[in-house]
C-alpha atoms as a PDB file:
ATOM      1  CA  UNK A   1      14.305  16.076   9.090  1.00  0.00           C
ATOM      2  CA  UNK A   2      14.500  12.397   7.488  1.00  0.00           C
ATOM      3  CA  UNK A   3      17.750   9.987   8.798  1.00  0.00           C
ATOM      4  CA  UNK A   4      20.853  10.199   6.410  1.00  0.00           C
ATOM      5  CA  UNK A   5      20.034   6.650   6.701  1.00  0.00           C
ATOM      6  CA  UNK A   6      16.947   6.022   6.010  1.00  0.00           C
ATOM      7  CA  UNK A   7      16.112   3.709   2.808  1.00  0.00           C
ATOM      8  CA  UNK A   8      12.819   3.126   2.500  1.00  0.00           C
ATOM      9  CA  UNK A   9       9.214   3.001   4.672  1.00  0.00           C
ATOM     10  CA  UNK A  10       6.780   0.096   5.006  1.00  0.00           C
ATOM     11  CA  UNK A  11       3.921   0.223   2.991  1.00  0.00           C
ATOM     12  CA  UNK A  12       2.320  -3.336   2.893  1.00  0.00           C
ATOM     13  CA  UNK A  13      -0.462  -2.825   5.166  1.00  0.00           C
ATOM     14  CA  UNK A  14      -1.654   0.609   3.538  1.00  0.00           C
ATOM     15  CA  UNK A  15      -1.237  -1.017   0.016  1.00  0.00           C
ATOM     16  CA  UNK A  16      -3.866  -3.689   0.597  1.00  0.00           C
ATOM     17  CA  UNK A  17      -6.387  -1.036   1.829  1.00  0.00           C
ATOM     18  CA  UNK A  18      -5.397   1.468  -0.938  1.00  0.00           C
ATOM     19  CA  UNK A  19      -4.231   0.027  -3.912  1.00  0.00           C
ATOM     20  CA  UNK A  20      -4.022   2.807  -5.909  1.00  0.00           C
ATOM     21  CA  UNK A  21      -3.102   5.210  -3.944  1.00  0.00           C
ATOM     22  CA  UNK A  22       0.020   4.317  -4.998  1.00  0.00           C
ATOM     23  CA  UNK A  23      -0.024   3.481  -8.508  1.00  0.00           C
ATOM     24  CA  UNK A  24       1.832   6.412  -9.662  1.00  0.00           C
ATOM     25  CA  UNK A  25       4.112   6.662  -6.555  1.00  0.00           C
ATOM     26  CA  UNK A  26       7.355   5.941  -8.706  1.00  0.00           C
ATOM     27  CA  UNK A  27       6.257   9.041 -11.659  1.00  0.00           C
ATOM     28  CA  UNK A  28       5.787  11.247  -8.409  1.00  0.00           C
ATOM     29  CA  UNK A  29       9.107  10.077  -6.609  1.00  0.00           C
ATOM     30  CA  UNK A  30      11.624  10.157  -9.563  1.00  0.00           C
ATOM     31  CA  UNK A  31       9.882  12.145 -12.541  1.00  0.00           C
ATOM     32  CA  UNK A  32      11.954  15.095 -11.543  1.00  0.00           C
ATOM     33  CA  UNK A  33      15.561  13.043 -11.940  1.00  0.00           C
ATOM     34  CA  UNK A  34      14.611  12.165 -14.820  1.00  0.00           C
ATOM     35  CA  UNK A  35      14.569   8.135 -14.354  1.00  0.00           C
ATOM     36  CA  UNK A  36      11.862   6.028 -15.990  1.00  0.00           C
ATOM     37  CA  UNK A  37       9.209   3.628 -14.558  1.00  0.00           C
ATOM     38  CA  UNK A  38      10.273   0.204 -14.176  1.00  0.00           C
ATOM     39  CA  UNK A  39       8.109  -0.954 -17.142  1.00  0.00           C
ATOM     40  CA  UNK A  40       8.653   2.600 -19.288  1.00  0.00           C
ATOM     41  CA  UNK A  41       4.794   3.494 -19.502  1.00  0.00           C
ATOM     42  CA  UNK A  42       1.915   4.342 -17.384  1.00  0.00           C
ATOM     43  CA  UNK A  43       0.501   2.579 -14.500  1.00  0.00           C
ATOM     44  CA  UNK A  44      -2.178   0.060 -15.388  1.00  0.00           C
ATOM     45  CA  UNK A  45      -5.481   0.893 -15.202  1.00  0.00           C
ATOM     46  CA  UNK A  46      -7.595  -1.102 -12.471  1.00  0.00           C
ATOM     47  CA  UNK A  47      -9.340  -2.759 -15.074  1.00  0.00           C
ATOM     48  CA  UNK A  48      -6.683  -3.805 -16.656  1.00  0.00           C
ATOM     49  CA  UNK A  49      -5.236  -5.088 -13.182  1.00  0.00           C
ATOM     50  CA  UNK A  50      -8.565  -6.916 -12.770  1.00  0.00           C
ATOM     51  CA  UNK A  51      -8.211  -8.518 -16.352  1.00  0.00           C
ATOM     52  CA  UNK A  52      -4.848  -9.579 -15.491  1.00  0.00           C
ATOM     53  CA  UNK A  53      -5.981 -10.495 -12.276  1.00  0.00           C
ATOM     54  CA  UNK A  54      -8.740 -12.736 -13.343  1.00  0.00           C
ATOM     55  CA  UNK A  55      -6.223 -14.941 -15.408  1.00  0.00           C
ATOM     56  CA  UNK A  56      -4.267 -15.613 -12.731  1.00  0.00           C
ATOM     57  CA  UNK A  57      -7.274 -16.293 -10.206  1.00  0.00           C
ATOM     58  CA  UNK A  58      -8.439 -18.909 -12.877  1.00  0.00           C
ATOM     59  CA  UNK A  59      -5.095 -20.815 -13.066  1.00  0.00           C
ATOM     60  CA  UNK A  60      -4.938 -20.757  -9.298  1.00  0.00           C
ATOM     61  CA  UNK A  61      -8.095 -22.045  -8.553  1.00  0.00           C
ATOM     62  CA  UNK A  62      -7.838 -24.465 -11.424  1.00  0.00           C
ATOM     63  CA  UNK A  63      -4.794 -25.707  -9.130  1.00  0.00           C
ATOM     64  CA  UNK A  64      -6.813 -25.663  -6.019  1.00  0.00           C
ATOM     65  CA  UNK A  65      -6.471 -22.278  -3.921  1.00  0.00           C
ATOM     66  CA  UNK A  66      -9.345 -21.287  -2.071  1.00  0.00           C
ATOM     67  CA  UNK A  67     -11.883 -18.480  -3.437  1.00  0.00           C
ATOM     68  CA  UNK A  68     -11.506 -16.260  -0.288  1.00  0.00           C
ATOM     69  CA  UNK A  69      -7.802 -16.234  -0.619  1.00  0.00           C
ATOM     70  CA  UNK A  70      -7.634 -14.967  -4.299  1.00  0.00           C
ATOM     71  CA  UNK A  71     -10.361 -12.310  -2.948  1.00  0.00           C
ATOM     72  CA  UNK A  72      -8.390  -9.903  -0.323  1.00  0.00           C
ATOM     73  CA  UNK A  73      -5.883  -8.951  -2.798  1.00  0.00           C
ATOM     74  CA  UNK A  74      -8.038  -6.980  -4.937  1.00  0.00           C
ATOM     75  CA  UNK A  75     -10.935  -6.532  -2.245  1.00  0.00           C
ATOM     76  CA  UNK A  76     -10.212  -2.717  -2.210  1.00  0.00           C
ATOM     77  CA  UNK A  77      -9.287  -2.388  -6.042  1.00  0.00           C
ATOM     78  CA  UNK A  78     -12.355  -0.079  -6.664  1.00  0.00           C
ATOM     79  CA  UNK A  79     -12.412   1.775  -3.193  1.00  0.00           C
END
């Protein structure tokens, strides 16, 4: 049986190497109380998280990041 006081588990780790495994975690979790998604819709596609993602990479390396570190996030988008 879970702790009385347990708040939460650590998911960083897994949510690099499966991104969306998780996309719909908060529908799953609270559906069923009836409270809404943070941003009141579906989860984002992952092409539309690449799209978005791509912006962002752009500005960034405009600024002077390094390719390789704009690469891990969504290295396991599609997998």
């Amino acid at each position: 049986t879970a702790s009385p006081r347990l708040e939460g588990i650590m998911i960083g780790r897994d949510v690099c190497n499966r991104p969306f495994y998780y996309a719909h975690v908060d529908r799953v979790l609270y559906s069923a109380t009836g409270a809404p998604l943070a941003d009141g819709g579906l989860a984002p596609s992952r092409g539309e998280v690449l799209t978005a993602y791509a912006a962002y990479a752009r500005e960034q390396l405009r600024l002077g990041a390094r390719e390789n570190g704009l690469i891990k996030p969504i290295h396991n988008l599609f997998f």
